[in-house]
N, C-alpha and C. Protein backbone atom coordinates (compact mmCIF):
# COMPACT_ATOMS: atom_id res chain seq x y z
N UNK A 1 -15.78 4.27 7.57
CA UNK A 1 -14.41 3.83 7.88
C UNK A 1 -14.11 2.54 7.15
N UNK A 2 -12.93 2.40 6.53
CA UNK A 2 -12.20 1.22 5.91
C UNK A 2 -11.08 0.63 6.55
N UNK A 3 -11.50 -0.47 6.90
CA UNK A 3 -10.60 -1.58 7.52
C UNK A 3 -9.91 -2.53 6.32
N UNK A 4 -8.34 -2.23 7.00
CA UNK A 4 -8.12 -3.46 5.79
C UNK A 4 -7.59 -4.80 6.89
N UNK A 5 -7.32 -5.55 6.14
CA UNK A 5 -6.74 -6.61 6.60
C UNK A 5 -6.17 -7.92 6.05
N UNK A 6 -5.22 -8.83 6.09
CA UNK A 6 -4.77 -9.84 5.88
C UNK A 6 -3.67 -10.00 4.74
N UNK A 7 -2.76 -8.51 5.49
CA UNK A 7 -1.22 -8.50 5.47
C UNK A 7 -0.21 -9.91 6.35
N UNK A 8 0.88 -9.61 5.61
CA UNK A 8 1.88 -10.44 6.38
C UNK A 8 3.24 -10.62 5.42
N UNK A 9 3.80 -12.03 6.07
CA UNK A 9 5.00 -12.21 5.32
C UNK A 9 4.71 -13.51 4.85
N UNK A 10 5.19 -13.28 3.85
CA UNK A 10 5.52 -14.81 2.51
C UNK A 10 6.55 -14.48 1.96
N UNK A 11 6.38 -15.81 1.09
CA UNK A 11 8.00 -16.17 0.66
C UNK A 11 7.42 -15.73 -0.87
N UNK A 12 8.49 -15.26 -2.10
CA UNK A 12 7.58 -15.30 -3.53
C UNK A 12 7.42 -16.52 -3.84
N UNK A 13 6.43 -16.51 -4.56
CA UNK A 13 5.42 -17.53 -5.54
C UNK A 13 4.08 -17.66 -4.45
N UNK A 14 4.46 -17.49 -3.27
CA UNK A 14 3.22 -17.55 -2.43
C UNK A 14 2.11 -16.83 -2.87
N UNK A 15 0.99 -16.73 -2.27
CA UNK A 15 -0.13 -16.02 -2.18
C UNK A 15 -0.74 -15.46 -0.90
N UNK A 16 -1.49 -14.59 -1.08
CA UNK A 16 -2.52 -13.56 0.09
C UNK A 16 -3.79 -13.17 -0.22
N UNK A 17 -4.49 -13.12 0.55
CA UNK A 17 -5.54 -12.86 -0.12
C UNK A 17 -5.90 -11.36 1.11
N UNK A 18 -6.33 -10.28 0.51
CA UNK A 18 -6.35 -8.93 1.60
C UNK A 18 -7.96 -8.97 1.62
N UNK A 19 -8.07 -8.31 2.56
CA UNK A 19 -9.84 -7.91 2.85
C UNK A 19 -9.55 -5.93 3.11
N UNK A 20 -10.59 -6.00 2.36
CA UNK A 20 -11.57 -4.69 3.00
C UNK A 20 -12.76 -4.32 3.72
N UNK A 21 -13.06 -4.30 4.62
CA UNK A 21 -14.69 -3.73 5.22
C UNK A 21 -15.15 -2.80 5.74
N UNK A 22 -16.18 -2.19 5.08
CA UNK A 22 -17.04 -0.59 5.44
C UNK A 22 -17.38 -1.07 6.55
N UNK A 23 -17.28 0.16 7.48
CA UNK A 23 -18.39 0.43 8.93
C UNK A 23 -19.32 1.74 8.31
N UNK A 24 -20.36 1.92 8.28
CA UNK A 24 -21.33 2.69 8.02
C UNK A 24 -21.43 3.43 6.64
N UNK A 25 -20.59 2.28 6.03
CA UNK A 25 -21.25 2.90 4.42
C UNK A 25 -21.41 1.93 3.54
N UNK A 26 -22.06 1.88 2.56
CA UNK A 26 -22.95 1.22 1.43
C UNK A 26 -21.81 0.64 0.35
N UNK A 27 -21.36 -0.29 0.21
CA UNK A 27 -20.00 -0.18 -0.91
C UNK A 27 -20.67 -0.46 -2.36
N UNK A 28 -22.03 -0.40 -2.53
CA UNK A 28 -22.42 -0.21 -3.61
C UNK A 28 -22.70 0.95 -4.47
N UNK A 29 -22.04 2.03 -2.92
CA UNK A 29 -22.40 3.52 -3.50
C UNK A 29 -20.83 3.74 -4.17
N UNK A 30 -20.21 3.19 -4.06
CA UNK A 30 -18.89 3.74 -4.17
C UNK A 30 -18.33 2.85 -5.44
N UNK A 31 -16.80 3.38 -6.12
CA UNK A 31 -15.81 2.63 -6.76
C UNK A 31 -15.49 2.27 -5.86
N UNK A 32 -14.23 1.15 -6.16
CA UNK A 32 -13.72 0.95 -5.34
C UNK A 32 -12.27 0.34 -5.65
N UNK A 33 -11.10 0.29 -4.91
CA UNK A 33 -9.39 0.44 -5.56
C UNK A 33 -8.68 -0.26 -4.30
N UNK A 34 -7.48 -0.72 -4.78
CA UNK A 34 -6.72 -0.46 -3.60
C UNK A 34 -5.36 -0.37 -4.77
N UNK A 35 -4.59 0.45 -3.28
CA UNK A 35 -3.05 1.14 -4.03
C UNK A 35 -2.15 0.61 -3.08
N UNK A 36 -1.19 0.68 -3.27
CA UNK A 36 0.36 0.38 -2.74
C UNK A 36 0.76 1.58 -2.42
N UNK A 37 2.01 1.00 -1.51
CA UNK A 37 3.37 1.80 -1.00
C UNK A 37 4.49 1.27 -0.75
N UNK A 38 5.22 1.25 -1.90
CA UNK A 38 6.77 0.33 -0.88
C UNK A 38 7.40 1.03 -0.61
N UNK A 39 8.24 1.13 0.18
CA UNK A 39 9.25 1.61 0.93
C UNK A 39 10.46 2.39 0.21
N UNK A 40 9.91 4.31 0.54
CA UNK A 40 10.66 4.98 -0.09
C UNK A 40 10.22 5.23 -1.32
N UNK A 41 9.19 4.90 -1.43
CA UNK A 41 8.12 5.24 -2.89
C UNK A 41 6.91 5.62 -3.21
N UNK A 42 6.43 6.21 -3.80
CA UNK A 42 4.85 6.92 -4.15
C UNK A 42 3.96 5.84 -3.78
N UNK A 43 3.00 6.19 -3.46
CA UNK A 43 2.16 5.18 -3.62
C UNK A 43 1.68 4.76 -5.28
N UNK A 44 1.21 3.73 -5.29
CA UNK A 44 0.83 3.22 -6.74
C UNK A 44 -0.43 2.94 -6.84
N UNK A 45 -1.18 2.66 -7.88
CA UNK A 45 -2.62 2.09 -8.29
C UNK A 45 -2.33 0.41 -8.57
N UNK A 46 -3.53 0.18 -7.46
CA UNK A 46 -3.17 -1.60 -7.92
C UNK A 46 -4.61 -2.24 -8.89
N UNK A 47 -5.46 -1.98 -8.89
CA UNK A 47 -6.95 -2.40 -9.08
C UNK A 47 -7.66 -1.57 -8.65
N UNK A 48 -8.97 -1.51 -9.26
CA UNK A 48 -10.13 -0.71 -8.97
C UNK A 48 -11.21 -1.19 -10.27
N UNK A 49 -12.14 -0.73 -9.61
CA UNK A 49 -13.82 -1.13 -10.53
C UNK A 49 -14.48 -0.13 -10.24
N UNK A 50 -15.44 0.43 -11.32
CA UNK A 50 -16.40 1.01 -10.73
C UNK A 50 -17.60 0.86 -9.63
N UNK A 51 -18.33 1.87 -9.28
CA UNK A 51 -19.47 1.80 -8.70
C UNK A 51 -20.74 0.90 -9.26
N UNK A 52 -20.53 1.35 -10.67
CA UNK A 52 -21.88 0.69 -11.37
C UNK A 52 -21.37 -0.66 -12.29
N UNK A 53 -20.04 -1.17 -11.52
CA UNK A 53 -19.24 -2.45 -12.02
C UNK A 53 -19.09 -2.51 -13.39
N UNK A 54 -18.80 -3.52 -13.89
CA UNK A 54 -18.29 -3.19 -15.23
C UNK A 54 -16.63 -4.29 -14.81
N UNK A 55 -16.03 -4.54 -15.91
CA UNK A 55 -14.71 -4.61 -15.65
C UNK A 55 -13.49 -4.07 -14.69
N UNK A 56 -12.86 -4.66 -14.14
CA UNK A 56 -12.09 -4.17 -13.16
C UNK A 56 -10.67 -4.13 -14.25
N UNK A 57 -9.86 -3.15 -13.53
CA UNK A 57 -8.87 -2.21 -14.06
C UNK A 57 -7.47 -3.15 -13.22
N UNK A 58 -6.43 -3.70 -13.76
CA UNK A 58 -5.25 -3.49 -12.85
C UNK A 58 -4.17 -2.98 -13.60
N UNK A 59 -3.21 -2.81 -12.56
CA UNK A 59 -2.14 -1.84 -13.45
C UNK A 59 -0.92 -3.53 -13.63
N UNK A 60 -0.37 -3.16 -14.56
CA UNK A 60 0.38 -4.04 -15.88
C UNK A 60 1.13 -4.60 -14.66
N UNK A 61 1.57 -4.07 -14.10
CA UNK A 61 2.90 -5.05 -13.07
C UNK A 61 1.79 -6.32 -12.08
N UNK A 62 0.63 -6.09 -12.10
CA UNK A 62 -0.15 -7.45 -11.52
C UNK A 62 -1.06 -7.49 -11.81
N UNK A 63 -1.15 -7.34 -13.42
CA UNK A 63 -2.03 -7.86 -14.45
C UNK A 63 -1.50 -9.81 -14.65
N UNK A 64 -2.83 -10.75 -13.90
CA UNK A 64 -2.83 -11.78 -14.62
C UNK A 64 -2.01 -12.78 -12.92
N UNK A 65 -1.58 -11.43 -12.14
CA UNK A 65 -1.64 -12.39 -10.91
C UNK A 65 -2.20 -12.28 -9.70
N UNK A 66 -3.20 -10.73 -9.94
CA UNK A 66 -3.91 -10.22 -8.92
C UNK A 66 -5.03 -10.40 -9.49
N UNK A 67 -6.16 -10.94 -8.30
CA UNK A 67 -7.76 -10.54 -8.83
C UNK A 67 -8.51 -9.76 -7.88
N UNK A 68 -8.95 -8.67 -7.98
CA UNK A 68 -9.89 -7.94 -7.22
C UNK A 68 -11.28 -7.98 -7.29
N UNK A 69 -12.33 -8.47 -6.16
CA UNK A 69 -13.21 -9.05 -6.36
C UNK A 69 -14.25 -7.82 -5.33
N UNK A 70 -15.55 -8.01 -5.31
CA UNK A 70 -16.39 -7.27 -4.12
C UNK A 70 -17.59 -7.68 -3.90
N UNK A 71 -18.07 -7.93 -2.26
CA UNK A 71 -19.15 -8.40 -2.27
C UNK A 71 -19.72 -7.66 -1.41
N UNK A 72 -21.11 -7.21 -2.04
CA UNK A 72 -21.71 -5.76 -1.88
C UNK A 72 -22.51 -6.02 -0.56
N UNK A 73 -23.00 -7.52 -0.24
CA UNK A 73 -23.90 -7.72 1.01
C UNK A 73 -22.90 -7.38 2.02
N UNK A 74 -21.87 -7.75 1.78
CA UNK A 74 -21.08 -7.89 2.58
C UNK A 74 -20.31 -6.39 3.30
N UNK A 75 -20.14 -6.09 2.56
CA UNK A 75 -19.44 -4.27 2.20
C UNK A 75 -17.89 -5.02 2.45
N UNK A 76 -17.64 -5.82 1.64
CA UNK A 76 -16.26 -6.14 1.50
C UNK A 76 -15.73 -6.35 0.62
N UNK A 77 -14.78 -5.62 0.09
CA UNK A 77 -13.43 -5.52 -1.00
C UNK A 77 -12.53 -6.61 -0.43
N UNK A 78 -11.74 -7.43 -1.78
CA UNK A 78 -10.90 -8.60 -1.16
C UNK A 78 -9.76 -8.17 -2.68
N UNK A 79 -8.86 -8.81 -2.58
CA UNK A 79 -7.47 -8.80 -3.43
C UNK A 79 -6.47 -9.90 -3.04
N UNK A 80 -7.29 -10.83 -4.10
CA UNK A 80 -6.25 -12.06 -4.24
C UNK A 80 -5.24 -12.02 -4.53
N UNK A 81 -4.21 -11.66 -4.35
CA UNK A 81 -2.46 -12.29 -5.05
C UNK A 81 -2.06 -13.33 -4.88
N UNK A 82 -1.67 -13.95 -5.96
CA UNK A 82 -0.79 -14.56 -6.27
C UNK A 82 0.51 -14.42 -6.85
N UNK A 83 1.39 -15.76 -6.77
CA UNK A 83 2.57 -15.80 -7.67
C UNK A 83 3.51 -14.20 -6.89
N UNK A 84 3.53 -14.35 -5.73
CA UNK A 84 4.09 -12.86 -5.08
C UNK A 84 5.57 -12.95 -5.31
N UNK A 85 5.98 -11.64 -5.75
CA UNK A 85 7.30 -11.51 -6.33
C UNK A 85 7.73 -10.35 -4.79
N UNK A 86 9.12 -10.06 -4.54
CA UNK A 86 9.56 -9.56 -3.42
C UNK A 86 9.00 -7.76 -4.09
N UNK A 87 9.39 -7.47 -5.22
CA UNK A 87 8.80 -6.05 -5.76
C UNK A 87 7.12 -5.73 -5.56
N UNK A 88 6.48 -7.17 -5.03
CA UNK A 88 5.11 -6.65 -4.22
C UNK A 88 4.79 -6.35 -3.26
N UNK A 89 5.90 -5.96 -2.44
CA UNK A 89 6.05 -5.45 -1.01
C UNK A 89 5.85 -4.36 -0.77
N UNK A 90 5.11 -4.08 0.20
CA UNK A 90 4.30 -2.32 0.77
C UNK A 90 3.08 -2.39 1.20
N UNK A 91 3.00 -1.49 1.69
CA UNK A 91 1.64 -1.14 2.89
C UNK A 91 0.60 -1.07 1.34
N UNK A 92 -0.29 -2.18 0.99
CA UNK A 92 -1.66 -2.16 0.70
C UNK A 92 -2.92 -1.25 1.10
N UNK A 93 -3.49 -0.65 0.44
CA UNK A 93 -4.58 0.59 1.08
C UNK A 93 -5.75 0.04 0.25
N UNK A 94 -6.91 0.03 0.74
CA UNK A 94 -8.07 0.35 -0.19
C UNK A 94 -8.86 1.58 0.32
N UNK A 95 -9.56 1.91 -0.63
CA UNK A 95 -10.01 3.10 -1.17
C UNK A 95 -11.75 3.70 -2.08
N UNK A 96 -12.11 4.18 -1.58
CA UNK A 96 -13.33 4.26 -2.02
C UNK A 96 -13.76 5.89 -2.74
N UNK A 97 -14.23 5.75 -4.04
CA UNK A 97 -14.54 6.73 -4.60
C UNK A 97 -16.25 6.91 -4.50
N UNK A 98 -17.07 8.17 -4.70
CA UNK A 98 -18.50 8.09 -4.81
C UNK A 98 -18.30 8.98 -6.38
N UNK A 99 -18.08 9.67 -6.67
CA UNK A 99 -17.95 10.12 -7.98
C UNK A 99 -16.65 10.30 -8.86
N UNK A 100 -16.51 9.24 -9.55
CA UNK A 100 -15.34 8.62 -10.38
C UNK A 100 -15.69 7.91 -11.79
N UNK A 101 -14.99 8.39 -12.43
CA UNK A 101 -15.26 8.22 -13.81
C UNK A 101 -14.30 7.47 -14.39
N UNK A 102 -14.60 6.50 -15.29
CA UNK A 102 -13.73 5.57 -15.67
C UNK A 102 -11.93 6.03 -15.79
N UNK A 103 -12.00 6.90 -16.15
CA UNK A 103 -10.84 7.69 -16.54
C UNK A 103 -9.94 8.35 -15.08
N UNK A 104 -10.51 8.08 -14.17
CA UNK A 104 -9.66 8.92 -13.17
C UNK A 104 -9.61 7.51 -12.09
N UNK A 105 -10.19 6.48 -12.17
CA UNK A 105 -9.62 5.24 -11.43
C UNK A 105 -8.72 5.28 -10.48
N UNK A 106 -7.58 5.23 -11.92
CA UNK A 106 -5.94 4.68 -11.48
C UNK A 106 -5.83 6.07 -10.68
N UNK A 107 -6.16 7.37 -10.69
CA UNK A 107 -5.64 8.57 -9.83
C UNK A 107 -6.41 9.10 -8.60
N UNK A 108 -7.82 8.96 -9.02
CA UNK A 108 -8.36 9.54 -8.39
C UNK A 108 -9.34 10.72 -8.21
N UNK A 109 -9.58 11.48 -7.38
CA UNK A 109 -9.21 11.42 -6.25
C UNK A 109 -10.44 10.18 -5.75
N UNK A 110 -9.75 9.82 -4.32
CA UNK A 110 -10.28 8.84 -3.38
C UNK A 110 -10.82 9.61 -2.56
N UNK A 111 -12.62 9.25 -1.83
CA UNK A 111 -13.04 10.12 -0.73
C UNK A 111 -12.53 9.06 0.88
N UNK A 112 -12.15 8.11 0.53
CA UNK A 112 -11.87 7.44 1.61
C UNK A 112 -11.24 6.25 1.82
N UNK A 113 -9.86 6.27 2.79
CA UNK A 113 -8.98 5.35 2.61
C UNK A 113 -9.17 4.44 4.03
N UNK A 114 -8.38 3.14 3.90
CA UNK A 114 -8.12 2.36 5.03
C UNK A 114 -6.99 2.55 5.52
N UNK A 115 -6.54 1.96 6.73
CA UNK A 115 -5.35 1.93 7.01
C UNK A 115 -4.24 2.00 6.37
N UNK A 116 -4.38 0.50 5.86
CA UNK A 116 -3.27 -0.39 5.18
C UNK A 116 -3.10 -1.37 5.72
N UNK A 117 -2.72 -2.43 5.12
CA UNK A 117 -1.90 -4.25 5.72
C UNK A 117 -0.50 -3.75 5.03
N UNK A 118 0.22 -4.71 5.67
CA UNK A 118 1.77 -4.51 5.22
C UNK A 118 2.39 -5.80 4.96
N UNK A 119 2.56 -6.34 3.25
CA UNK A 119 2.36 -7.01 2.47
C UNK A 119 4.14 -6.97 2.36
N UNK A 120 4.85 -8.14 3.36
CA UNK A 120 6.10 -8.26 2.78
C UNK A 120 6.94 -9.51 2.58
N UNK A 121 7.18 -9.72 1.12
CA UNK A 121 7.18 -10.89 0.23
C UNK A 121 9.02 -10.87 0.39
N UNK A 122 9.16 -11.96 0.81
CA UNK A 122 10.61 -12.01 0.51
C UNK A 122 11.08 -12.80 -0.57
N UNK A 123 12.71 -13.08 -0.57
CA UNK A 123 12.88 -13.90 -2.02
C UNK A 123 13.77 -14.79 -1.75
């Protein structure tokens, strides 16, 4: 199971920082991502890394103000934002892959999601 946490409301230019944490699984076995949802819209790909690490992936709209980080003792996924613009608003998910290949990241498929935090930036 994936817990997320440390949604809320800010103003833009603010920052958040989100958590993820496994209950009974290894997050070194897994990739690992989190995606969006704003309101009335697909969900999106925000970041992800592989299992066997390497460079982490973000998609162009929070390239350079998001950092996605993971700490494996921990079994916790985190996602710094910064510089929050009101178009970063939506239910946040993270997501865990066990067989994922560089190439299917941003899509998928995911064997296991969290809730969501609900990330809403006003202006």
């Amino acid at each position: 199971q994936l817990q997320a946490s440390g949604g809320g409301l800010v103003q833009a230019g603010g920052s958040l920082r989100l958590s993820c944490v496994s209950s009974g699984r290894a997050f070194r076995d897994y990739s690992l991502a989190w995606f969006r949802q704003a309101p009335g819209k697909e969900r999106e790909f925000v970041a992800a890394v592989r299992r066997s690490g390497g460079a982490t992936i973000y998609a162009d709209s929070v390239m350079g103000r998001f950092t996605m980080s993971r700490d494996n003792a921990k079994n916790t996924l985190y996602l710094q934002m910064s510089n929050l613009k009101p178009e970063d608003t939506g239910v946040y998910y993270c997501a865990a892959g066990a067989r994922l290949i560089l190439s299917s990241l941003r899509t998928g498929p995911y064997d296991y999601w969290g809730q969501g935090t609900l990330v809403t930036v006003s202006s």
